[in-house]
Protein backbone atom coordinates (compact mmCIF):
# COMPACT_ATOMS: atom_id res chain seq x y z
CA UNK A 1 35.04 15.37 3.37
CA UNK A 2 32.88 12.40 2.62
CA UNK A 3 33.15 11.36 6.26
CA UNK A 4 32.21 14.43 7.40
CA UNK A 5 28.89 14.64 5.47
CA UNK A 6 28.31 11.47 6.89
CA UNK A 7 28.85 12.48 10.81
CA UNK A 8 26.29 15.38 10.01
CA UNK A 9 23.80 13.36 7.64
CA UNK A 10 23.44 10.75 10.71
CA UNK A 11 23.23 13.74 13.23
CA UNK A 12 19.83 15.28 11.22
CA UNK A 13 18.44 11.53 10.92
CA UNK A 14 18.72 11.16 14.49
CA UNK A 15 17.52 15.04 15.34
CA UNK A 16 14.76 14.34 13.00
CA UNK A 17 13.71 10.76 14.78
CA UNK A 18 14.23 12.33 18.22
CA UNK A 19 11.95 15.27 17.35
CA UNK A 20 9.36 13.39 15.67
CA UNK A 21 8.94 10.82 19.06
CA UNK A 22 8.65 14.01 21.29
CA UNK A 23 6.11 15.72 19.28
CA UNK A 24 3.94 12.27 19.26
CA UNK A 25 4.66 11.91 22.81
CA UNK A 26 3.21 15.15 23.63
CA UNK A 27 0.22 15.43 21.18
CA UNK A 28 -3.45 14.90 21.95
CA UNK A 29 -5.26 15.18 18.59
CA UNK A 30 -8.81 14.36 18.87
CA UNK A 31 -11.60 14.58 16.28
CA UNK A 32 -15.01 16.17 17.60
CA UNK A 33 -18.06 14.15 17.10
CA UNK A 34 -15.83 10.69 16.32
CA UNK A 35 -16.08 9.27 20.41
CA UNK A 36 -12.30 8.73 19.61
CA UNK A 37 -8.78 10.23 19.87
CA UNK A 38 -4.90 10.01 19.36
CA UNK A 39 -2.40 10.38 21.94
CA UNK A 40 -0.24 8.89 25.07
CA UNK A 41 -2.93 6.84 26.43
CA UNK A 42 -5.45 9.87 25.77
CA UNK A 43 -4.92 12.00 28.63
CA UNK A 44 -4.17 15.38 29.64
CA UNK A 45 -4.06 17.82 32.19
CA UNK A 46 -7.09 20.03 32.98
CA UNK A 47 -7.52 22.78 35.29
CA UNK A 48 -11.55 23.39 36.53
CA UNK A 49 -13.24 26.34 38.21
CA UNK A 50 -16.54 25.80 39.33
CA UNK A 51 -18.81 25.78 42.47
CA UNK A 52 -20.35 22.31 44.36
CA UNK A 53 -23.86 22.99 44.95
CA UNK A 54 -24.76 19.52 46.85
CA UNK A 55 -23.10 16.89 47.81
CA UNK A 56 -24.86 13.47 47.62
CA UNK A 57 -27.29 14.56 45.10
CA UNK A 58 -28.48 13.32 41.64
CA UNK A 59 -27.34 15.50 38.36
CA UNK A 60 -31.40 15.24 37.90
CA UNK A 61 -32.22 16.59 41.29
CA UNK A 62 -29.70 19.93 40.62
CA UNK A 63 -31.15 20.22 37.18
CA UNK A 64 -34.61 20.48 39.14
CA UNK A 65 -33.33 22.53 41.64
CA UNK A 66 -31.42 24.91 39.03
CA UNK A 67 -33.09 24.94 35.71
CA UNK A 68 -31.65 27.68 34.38
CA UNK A 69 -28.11 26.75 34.58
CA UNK A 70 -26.40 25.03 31.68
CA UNK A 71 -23.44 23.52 32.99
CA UNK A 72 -24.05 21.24 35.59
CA UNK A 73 -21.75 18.29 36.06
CA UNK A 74 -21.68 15.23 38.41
CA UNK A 75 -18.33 14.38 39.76
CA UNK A 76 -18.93 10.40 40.90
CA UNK A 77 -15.96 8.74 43.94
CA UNK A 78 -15.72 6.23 46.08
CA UNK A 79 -17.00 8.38 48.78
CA UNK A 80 -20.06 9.31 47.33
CA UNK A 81 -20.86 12.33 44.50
CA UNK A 82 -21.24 15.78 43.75
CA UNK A 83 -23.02 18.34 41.57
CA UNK A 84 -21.00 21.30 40.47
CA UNK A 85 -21.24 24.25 37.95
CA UNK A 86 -18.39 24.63 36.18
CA UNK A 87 -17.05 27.71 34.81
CA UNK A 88 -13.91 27.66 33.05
CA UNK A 89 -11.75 24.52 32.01
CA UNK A 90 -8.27 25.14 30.88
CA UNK A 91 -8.89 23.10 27.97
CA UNK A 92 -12.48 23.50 26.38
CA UNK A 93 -12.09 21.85 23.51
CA UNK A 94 -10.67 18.68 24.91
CA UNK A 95 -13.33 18.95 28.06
CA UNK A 96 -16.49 19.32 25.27
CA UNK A 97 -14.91 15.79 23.65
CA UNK A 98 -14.48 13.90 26.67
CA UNK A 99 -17.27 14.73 29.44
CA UNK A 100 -20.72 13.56 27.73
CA UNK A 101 -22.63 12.91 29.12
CA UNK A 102 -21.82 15.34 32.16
CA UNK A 103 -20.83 13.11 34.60
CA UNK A 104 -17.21 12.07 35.33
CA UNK A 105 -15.80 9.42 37.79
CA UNK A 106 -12.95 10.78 39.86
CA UNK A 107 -10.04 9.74 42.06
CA UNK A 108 -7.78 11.12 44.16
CA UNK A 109 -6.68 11.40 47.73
CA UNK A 110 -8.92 10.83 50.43
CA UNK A 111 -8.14 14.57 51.90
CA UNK A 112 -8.93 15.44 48.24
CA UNK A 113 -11.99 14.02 47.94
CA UNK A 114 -13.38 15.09 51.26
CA UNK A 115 -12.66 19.09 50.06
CA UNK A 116 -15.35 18.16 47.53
CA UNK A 117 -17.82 16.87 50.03
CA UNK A 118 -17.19 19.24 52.70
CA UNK A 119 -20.56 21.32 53.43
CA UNK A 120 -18.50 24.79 54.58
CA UNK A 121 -16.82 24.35 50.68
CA UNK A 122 -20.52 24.75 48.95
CA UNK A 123 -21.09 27.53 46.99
CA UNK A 124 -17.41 28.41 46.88
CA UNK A 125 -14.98 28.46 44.04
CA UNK A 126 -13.09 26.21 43.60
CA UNK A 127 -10.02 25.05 41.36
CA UNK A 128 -9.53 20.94 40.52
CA UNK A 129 -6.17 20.13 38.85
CA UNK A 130 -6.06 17.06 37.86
CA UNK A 131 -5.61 14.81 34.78
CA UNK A 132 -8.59 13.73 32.75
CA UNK A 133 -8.26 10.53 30.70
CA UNK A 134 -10.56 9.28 27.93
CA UNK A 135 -12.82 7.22 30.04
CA UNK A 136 -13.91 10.21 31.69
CA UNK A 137 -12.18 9.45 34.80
CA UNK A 138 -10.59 12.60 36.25
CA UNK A 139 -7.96 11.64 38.60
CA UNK A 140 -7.45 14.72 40.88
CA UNK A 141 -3.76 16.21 41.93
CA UNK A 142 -5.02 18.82 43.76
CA UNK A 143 -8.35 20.95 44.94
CA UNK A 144 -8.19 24.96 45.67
CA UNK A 145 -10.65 26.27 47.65
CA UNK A 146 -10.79 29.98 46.21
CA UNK A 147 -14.14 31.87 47.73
């Protein structure tokens, strides 16, 4: 009987350790306002929906152009840069934390990144999946041209 309570005392310990590694593996807790956060290397996936309005552009020179909007963000690659409006993230309160000031370096695919420049894709929604990391770099797995 003893033996047995010591097969099943070792079996919770190692449930217990096992559980408590995938749970930290998975977990992304930041604190608002503190420029700081917890997690695997601080990353996680996003989804964003948005429209480019120019390509090549300053975030000044669409804030000119579009005063009235509020969220304008610059999207800076190796190819050049874009303006978009974004609106919806699939994580806002991660997104808020991470992207400010609103501009984000991102990489991806050359294909990838030439969807974002692409004249006949302004003005149309659009869909980035991609994962954003704490050094605002948004490395993109895939664009969706939706409009």
């Amino acid at each position: 009987m003893k033996k047995l309570w010591q097969i099943v005392g070792a079996g919770i310990a190692a449930t217990s350790v096992f559980a408590a590694l995938a749970v930290g593996a998975y977990g992304d807790i930041g604190v608002s306002g503190s420029g700081f956060s917890w997690g695997p290397g601080g990353t996680g996936t996003m989804q964003i929906r948005g429209h480019v309005l120019c390509a090549g552009c300053s975030l000044e020179q669409a804030r000119q152009a579009n005063p009235g909007e509020p969220t304008l963000y610059q999207l800076t690659h190796r190819q050049g840069q874009v303006v978009m409006t974004v609106t919806r993230v699939s994580d806002p309160g991660r997104w808020s934390r991470v992207v400010w000031p609103a501009r984000l370096w991102v990489r991806g695919e050359e294909k990838l990144l030439q969807q974002l420049n692409a004249e006949a894709n302004l003005f149309k929604e659009l869909e980035i999946d991609g994962i954003l990391s704490n050094t605002r770099t948004l490395d993109i797995a895939a664009v969706t041209i939706r409009g």
